[in-house]
C-alpha atoms as a PDB file:
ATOM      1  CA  UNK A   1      25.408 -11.175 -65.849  1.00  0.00           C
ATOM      2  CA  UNK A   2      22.040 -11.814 -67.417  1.00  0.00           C
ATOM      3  CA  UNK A   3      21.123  -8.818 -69.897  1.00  0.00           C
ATOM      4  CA  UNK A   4      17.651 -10.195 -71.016  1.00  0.00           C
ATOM      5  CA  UNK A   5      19.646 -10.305 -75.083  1.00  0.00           C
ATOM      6  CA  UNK A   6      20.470 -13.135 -76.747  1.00  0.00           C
ATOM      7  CA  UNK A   7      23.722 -14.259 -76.423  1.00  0.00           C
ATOM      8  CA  UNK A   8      26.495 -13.333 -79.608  1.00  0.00           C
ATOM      9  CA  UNK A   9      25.706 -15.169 -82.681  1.00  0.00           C
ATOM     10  CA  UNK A  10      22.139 -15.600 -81.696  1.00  0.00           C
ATOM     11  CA  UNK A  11      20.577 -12.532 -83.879  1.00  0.00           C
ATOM     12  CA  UNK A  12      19.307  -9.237 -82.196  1.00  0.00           C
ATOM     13  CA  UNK A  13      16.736  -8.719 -79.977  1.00  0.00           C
ATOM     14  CA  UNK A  14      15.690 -12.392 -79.346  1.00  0.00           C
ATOM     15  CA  UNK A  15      14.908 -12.973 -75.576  1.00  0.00           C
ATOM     16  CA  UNK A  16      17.223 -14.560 -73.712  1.00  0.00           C
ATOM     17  CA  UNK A  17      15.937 -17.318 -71.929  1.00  0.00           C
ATOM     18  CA  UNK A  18      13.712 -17.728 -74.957  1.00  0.00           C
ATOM     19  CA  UNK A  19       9.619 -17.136 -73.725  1.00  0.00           C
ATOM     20  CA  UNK A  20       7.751 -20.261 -73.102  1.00  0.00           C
ATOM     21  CA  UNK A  21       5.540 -21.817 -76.173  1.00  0.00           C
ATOM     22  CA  UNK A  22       2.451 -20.638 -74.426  1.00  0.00           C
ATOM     23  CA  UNK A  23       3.547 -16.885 -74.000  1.00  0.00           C
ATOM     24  CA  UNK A  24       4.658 -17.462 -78.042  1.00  0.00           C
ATOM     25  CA  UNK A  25       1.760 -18.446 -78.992  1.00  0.00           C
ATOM     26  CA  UNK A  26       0.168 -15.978 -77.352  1.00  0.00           C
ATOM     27  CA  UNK A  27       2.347 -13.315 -78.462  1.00  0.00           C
ATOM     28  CA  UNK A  28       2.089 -14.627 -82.795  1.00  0.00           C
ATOM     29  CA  UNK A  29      -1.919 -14.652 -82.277  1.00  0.00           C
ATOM     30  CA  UNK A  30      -1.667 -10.946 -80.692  1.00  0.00           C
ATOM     31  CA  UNK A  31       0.371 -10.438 -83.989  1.00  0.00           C
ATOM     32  CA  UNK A  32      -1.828 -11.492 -86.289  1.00  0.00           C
ATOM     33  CA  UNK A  33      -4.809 -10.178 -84.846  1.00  0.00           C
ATOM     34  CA  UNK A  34      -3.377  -6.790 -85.043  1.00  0.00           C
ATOM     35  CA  UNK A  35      -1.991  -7.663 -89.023  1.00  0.00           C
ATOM     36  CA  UNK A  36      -5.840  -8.755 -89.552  1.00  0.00           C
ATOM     37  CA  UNK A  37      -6.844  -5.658 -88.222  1.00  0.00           C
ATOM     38  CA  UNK A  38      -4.889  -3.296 -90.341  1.00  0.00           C
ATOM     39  CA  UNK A  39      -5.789  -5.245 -93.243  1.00  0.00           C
ATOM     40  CA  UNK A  40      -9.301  -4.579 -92.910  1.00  0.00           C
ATOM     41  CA  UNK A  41      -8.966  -0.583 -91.485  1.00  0.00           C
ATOM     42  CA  UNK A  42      -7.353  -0.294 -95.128  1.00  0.00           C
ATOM     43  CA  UNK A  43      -9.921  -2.063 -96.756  1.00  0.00           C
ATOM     44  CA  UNK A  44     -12.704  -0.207 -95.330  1.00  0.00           C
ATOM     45  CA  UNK A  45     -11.586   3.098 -95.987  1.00  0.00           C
ATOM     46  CA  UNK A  46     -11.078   2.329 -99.925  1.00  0.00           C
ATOM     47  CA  UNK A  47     -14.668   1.170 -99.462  1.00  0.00           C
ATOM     48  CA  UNK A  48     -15.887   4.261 -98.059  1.00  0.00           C
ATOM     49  CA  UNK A  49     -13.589   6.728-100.420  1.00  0.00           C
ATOM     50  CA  UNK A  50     -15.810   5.508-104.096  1.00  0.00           C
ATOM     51  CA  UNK A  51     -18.608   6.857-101.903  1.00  0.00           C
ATOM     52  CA  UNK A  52     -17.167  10.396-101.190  1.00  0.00           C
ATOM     53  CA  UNK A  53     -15.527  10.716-104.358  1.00  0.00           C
ATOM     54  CA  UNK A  54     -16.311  10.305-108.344  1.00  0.00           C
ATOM     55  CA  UNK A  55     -14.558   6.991-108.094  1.00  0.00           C
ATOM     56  CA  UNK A  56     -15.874   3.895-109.746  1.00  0.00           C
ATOM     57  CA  UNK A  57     -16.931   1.533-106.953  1.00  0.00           C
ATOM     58  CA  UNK A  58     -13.990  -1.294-106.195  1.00  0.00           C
ATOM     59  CA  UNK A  59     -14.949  -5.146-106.503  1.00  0.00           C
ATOM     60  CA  UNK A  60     -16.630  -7.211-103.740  1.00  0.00           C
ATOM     61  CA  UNK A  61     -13.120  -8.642-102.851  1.00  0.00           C
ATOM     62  CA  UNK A  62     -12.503  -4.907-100.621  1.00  0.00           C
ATOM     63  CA  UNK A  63     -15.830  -5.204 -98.816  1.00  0.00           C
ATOM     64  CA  UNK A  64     -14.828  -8.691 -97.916  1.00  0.00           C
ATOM     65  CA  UNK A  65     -11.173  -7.973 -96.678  1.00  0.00           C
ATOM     66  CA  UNK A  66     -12.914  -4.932 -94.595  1.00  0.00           C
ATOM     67  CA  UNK A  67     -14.546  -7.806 -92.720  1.00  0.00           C
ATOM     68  CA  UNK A  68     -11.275  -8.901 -91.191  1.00  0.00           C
ATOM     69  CA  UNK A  69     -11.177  -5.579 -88.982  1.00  0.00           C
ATOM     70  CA  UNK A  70     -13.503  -7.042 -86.542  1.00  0.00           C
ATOM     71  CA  UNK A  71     -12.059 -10.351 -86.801  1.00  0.00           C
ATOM     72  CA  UNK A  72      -8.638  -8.985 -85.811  1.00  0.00           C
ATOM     73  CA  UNK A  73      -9.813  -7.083 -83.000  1.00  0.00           C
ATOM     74  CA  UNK A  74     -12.107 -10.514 -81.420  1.00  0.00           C
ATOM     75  CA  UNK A  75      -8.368 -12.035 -82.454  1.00  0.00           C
ATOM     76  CA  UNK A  76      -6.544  -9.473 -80.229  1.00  0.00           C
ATOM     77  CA  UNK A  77      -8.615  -9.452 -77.324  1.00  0.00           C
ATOM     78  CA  UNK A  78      -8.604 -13.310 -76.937  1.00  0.00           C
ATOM     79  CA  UNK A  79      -5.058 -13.797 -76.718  1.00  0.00           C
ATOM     80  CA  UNK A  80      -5.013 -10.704 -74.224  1.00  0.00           C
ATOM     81  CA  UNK A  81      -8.163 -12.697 -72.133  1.00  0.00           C
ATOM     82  CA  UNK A  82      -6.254 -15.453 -72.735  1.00  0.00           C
ATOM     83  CA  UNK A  83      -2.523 -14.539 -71.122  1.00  0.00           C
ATOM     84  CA  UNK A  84      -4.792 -12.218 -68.225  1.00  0.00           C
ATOM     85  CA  UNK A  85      -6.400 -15.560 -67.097  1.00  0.00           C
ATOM     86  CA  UNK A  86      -2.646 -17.867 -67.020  1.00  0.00           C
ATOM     87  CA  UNK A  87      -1.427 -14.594 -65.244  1.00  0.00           C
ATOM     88  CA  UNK A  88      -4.154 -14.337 -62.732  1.00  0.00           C
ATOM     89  CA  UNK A  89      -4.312 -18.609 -62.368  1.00  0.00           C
ATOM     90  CA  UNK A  90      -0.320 -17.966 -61.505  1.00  0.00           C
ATOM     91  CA  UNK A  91      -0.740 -15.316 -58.965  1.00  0.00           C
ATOM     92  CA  UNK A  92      -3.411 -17.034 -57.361  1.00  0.00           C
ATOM     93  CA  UNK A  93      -1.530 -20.340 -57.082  1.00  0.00           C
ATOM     94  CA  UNK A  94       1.629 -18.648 -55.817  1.00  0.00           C
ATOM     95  CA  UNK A  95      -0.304 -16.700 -53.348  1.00  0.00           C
ATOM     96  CA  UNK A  96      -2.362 -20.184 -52.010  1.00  0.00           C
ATOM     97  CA  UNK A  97       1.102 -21.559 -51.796  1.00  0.00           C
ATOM     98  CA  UNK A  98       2.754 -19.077 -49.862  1.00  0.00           C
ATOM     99  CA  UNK A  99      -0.887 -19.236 -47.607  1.00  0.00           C
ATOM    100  CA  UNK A 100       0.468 -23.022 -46.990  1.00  0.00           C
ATOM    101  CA  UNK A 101       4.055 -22.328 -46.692  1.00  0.00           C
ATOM    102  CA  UNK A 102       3.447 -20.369 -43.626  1.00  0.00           C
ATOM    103  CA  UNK A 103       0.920 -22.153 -41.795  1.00  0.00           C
END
């Protein structure tokens, strides 16, 4: 009886069979896009709050890190383009196989 869980001993959670190193890469690179992402939401809106209140204005180091939003986001939806092209490649090579298994 497979359960999808790693087996005792193994730690929580962990997929059992363990994903392939393409669909882990994938999967860290989704991760980090969406880290890079937050990082930079944050970062822009403590740019934006000196402007709407008394605040001093914060060092150059804020409006850089508020730079990494839209590199998280281009990070994000490559690895998605990325595992919706080996996904599509799959299907259509299982479906031009099937095509020759039955002729």
């Amino acid at each position: 009886m497979n359960t999808g869980l790693a087996p005792m001993g193994f730690g929580h959670g962990l997929r059992w069979p363990p994903m392939s190193t393409s669909a882990e890469h994938q999967q860290t690179l989704a991760i980090l896009g969406m880290a890079l992402f937050s990082i930079g939401v944050v970062a822009a809106i403590a740019d934006v709050l000196p402007l709407v209140t008394s605040w001093t204005p914060l060092p150059v180091a804020f409006y850089l890190l508020a730079l990494l939003a839209p590199l998280g986001i281009a990070l994000m939806l490559g690895s998605l383009w990325q595992g919706a092209r080996k996904r599509s490649r799959q299907t259509r090579l299982t479906a031009s196989s099937r095509t020759t298994d039955q002729a």
